[in-house]
N, C-alpha and C. Protein backbone atom coordinates (compact mmCIF):
# COMPACT_ATOMS: atom_id res chain seq x y z
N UNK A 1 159.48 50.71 76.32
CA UNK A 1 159.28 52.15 76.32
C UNK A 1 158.32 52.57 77.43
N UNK A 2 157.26 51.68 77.41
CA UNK A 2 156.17 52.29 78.56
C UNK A 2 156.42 51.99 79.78
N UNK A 3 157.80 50.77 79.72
CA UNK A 3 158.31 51.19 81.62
C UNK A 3 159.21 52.15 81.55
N UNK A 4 159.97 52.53 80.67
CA UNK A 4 161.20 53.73 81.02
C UNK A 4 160.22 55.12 81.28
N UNK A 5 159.08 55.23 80.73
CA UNK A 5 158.30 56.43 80.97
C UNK A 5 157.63 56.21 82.10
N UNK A 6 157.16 54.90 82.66
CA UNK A 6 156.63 54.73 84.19
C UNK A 6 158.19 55.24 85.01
N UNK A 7 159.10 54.92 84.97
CA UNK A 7 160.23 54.76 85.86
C UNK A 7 160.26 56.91 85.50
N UNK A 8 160.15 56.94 84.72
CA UNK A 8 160.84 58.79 84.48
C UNK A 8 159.70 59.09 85.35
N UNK A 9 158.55 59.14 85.10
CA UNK A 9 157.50 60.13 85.60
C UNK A 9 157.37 59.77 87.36
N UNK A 10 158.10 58.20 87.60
CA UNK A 10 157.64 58.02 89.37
C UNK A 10 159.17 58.56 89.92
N UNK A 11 160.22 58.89 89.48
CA UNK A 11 161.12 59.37 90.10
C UNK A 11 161.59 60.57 90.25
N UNK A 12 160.53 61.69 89.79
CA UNK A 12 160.70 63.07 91.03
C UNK A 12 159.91 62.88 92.46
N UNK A 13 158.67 61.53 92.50
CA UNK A 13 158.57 61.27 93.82
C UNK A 13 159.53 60.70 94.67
N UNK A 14 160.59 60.05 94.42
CA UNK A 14 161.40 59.04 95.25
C UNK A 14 161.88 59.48 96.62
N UNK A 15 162.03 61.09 96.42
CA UNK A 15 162.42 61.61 97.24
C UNK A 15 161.13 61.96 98.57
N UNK A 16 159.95 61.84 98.24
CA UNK A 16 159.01 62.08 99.27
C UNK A 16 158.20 60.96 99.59
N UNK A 17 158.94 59.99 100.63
CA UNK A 17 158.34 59.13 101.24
C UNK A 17 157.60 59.70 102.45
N UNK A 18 157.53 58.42 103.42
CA UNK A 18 155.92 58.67 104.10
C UNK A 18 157.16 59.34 105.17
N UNK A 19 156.52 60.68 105.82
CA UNK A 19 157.08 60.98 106.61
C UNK A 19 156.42 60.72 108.35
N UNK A 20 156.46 59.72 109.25
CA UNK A 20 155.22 60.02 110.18
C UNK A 20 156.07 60.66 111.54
N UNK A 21 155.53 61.31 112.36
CA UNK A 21 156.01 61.84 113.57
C UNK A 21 154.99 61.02 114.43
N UNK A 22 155.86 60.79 115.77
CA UNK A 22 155.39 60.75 116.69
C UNK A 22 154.09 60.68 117.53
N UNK A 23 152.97 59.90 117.40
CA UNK A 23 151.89 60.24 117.33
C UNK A 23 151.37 59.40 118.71
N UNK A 24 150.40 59.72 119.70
CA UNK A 24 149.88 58.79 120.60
C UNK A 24 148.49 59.40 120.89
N UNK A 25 147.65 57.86 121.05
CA UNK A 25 146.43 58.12 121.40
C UNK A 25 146.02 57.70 122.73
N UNK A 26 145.80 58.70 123.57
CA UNK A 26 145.58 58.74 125.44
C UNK A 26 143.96 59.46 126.11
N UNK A 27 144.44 58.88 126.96
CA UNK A 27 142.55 59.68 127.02
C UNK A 27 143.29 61.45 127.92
N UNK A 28 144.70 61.02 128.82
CA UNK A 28 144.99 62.36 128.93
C UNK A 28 146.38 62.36 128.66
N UNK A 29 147.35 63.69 129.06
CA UNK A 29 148.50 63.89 129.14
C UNK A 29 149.17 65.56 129.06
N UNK A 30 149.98 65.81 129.04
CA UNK A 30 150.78 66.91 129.27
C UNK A 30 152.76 67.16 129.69
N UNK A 31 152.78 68.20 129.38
CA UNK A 31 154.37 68.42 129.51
C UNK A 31 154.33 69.75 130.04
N UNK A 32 155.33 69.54 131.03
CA UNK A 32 155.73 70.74 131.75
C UNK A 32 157.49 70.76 131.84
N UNK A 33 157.59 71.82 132.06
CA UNK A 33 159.37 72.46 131.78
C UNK A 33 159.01 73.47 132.84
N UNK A 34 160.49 72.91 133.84
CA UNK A 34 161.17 74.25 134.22
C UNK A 34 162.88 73.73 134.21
N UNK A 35 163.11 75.61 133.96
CA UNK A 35 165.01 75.51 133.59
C UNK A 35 164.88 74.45 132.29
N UNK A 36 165.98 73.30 132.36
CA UNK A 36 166.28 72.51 131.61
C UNK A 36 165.67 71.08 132.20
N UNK A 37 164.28 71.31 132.53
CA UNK A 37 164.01 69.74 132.67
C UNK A 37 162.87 69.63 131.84
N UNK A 38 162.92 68.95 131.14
CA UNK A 38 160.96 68.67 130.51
C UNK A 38 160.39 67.36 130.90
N UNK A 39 159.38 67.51 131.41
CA UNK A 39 158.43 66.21 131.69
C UNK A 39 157.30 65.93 130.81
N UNK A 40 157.30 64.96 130.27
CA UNK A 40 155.96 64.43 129.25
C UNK A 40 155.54 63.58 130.17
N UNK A 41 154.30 63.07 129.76
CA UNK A 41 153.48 62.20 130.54
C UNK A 41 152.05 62.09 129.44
N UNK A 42 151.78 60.80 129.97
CA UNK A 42 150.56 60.75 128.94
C UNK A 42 149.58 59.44 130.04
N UNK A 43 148.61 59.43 130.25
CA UNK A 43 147.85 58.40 131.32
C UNK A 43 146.59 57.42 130.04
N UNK A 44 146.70 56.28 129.80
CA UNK A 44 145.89 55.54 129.41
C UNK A 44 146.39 55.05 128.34
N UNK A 45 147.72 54.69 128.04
CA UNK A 45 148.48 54.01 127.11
C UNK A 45 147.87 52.81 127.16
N UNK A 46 147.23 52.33 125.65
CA UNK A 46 146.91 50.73 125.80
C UNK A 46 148.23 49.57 125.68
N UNK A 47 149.30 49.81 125.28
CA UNK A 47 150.47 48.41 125.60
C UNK A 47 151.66 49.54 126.07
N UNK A 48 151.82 49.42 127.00
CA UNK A 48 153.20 49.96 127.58
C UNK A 48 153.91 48.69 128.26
N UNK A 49 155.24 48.07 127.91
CA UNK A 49 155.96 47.52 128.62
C UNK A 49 157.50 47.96 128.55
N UNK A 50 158.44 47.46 129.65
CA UNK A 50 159.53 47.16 129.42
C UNK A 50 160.33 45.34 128.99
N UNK A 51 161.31 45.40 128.44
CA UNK A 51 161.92 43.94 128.72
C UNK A 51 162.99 44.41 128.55
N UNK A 52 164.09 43.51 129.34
CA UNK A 52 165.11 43.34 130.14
C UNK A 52 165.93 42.25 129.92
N UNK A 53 167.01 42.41 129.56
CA UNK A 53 168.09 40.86 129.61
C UNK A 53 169.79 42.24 129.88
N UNK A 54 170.89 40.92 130.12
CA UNK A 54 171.77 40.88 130.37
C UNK A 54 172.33 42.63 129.40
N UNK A 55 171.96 42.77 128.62
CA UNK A 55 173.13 43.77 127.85
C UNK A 55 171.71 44.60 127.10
N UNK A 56 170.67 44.62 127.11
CA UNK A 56 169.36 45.41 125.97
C UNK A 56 168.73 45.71 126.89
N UNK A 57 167.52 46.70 126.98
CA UNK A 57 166.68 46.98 127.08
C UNK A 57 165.73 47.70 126.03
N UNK A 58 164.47 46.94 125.87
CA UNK A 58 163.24 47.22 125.11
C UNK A 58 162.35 47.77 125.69
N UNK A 59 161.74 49.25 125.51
CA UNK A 59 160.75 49.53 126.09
C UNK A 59 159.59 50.22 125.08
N UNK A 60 158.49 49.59 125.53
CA UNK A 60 157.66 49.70 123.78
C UNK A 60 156.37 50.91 125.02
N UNK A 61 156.29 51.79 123.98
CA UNK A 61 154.95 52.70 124.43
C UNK A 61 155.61 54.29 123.81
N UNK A 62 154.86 55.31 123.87
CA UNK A 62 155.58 56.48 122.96
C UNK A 62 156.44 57.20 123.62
N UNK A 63 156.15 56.86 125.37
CA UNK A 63 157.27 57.92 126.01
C UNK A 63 158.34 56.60 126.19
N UNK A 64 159.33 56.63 125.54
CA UNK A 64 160.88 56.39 125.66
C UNK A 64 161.72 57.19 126.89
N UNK A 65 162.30 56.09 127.38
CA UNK A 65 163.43 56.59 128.57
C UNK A 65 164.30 57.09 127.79
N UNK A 66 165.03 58.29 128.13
CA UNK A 66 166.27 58.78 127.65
C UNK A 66 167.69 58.73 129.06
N UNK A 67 168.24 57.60 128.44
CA UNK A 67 169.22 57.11 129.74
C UNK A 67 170.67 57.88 129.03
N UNK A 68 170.54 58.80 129.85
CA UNK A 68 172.24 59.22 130.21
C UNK A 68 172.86 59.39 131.30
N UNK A 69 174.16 59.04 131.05
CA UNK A 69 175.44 58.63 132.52
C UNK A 69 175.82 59.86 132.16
N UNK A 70 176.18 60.74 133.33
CA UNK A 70 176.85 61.85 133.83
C UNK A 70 177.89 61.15 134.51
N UNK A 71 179.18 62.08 134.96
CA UNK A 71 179.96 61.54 135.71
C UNK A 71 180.85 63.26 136.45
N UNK A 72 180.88 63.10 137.67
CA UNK A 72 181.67 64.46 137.91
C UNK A 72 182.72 64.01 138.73
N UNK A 73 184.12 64.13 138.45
CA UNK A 73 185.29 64.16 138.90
C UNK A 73 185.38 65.18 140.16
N UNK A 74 185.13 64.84 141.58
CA UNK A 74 185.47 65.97 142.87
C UNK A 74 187.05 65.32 143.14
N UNK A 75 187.78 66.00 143.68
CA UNK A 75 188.95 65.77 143.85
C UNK A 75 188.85 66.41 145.38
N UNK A 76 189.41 65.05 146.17
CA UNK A 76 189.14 65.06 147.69
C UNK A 76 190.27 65.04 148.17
N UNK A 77 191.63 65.51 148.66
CA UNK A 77 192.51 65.25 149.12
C UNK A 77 192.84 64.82 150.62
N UNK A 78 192.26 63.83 150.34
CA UNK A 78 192.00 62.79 151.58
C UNK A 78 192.86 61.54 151.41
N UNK A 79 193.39 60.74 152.04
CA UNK A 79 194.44 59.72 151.99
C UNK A 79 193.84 58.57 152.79
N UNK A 80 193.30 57.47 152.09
CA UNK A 80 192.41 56.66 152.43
C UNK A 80 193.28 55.12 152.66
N UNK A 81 193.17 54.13 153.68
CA UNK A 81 193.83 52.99 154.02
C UNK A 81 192.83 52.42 153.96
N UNK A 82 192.19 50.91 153.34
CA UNK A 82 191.24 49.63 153.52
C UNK A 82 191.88 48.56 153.44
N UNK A 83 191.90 48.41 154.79
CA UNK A 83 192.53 46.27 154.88
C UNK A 83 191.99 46.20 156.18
N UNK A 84 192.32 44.32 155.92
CA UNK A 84 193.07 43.70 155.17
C UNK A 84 192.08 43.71 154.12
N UNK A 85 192.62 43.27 152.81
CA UNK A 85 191.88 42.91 151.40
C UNK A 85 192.42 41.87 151.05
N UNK A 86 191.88 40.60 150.63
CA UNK A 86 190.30 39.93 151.24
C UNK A 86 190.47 39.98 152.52
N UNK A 87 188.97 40.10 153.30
CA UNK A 87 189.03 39.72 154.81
C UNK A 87 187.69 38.90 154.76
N UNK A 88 187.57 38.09 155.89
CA UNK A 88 186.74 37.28 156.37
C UNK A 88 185.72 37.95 157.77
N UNK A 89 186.49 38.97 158.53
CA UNK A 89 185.61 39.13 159.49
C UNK A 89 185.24 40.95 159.77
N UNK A 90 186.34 41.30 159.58
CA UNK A 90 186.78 42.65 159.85
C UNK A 90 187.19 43.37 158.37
N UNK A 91 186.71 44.77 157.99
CA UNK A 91 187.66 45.74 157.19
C UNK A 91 187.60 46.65 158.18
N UNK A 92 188.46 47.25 158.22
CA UNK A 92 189.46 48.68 158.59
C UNK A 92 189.89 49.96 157.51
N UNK A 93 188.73 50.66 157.79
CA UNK A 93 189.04 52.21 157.02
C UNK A 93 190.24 53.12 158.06
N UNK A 94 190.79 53.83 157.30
CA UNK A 94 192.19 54.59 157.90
C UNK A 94 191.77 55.66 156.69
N UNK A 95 191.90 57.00 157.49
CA UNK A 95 191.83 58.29 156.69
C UNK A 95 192.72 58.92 157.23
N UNK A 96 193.33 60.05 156.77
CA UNK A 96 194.36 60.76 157.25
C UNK A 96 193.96 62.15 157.76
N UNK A 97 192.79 62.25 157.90
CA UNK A 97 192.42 63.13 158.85
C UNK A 97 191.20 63.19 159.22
N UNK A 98 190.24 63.56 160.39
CA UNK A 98 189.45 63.34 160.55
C UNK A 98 187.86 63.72 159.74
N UNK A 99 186.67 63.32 159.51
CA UNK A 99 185.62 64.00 158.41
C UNK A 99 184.69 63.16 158.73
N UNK A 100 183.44 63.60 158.30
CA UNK A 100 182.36 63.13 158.62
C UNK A 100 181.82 62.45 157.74
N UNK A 101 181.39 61.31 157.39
CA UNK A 101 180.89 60.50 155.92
C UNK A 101 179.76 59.40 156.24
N UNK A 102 179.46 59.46 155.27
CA UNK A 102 178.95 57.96 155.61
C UNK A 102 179.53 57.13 154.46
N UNK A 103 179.10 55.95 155.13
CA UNK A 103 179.58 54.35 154.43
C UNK A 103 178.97 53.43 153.80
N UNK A 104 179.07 53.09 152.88
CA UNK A 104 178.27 52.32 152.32
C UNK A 104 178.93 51.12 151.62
N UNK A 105 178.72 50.20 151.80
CA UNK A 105 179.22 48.84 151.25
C UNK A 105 177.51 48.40 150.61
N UNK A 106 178.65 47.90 149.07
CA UNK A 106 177.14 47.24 148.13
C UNK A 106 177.67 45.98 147.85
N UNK A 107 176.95 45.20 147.55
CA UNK A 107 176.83 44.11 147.06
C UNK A 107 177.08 43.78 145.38
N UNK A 108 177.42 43.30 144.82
CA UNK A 108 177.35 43.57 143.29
C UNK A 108 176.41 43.46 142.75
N UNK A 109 175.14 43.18 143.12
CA UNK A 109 173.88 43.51 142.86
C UNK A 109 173.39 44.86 143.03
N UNK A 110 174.39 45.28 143.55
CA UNK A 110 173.59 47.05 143.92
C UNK A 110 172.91 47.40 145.16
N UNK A 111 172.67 46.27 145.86
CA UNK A 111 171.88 46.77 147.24
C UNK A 111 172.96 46.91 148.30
N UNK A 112 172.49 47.70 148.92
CA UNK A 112 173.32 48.14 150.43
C UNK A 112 173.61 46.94 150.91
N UNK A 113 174.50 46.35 151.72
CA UNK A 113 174.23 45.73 153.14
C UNK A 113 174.87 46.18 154.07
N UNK A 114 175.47 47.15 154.01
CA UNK A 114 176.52 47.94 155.12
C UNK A 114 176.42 49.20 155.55
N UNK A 115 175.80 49.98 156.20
CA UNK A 115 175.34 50.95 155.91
C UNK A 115 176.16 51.62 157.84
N UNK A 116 177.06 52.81 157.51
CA UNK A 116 177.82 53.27 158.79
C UNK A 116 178.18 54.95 158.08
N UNK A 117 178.27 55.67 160.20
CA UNK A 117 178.75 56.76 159.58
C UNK A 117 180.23 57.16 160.30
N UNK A 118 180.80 57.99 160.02
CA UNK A 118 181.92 58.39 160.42
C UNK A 118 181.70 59.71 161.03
N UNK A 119 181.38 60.22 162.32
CA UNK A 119 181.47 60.89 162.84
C UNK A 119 182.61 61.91 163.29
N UNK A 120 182.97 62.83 162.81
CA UNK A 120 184.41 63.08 162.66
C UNK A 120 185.61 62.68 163.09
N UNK A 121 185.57 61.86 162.65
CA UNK A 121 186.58 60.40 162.71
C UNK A 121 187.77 59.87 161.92
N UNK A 122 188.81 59.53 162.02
CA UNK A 122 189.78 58.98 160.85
C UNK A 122 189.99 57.38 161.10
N UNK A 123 189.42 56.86 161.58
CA UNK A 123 189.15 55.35 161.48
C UNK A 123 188.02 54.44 161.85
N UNK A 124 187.98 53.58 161.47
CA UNK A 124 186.50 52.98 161.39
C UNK A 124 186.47 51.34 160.79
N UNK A 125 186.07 50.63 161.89
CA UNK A 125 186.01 49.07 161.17
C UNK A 125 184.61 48.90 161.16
N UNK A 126 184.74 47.94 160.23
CA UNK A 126 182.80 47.22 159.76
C UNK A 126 182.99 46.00 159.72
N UNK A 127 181.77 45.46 159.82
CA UNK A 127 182.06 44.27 160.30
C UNK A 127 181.45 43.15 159.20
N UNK A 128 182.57 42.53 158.54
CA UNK A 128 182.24 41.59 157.42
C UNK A 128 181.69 40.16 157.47
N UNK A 129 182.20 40.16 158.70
CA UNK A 129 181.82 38.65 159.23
C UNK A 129 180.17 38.05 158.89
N UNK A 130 179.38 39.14 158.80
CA UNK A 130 177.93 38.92 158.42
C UNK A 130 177.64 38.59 157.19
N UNK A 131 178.53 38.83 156.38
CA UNK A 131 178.23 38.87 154.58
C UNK A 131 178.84 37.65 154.29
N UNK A 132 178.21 37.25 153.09
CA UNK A 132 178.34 35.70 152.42
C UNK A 132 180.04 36.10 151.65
N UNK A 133 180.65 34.96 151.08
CA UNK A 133 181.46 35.83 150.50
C UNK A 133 181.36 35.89 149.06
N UNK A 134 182.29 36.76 148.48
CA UNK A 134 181.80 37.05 147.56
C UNK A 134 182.86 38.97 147.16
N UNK A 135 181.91 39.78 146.30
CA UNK A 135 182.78 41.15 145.49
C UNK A 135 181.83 42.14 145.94
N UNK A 136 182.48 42.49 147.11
CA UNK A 136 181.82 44.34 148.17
C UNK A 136 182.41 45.52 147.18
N UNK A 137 181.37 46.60 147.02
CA UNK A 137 182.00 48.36 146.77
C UNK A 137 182.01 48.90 148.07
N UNK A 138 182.81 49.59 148.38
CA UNK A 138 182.82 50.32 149.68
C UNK A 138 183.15 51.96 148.81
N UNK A 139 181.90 52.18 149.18
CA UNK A 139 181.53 53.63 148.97
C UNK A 139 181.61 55.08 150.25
N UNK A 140 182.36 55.72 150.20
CA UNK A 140 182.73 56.82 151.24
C UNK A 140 182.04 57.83 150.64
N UNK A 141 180.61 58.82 151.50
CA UNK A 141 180.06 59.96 150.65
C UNK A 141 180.63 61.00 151.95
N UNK A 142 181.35 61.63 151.64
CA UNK A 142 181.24 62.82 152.53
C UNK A 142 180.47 64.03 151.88
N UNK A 143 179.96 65.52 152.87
CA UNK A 143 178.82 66.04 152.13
C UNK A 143 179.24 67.35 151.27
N UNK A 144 180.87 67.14 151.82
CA UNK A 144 181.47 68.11 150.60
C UNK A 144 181.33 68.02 149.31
């Protein structure tokens, strides 16, 4: 009997657990907004790190990265030729009309090693012969 009356009288609390928000202790900090951007910041965090592997990222401290991919579809009606594919010494860009761009070949690591511009131009070779081999992006930015 005297647990069914412990159990009755503790279960209109069940519903109000610990609620905590967000809390950090800094010696400074602040947030500023303009339009739709907000910046927090806080200076004298005692453990802030990141860690890093193949597919996670952990980042411990109160300001959290908020990572979002955008993506915008431009539709270029431009008619683009690259060969040969594979090459060993030479690629050959072919456009079908002339435009101004630049070039960029990455590495699958993400770093540049190719870096050219196209001066209003519809063809253009680079020169591969320098690169180990291996899996190139060839990136075309024109400033349209």
């Amino acid at each position: 009997m005297k647990k069914l009356l412990l159990i009755l009288l503790c279960f209109p609390f069940i519903g109000f657990g610990q609620v905590l928000a967000p809390s950090l202790v800094s010696s400074s900090g602040n947030t500023f907004s303009s339009g739709n951007v907000i910046m927090d910041f806080s200076l004298g965090e005692v453990v802030i790190t990141t860690h890093l592997n193949s597919s996670n990222i952990l980042t411990q401290g109160f300001h959290q990265e908020i990572l979002k991919v955008t993506t915008q579809v431009v539709n270029i009606d431009i008619k683009t030729k690259v060969f040969p594919n594979p090459t060993t010494s030479s690629l050959t860009i072919e456009l079908d009309k002339k435009i101004s761009a630049e070039l960029l070949v990455y590495d699958i690591k993400g770093r540049v090693v190719i870096k050219d511009k196209l001066k209003n131009e519809n063809t253009k070779t680079l020169n591969f012969g320098i690169l180990k081999q291996g899996n190139y992006l060839l990136y075309i930015n024109t400033s349209d």
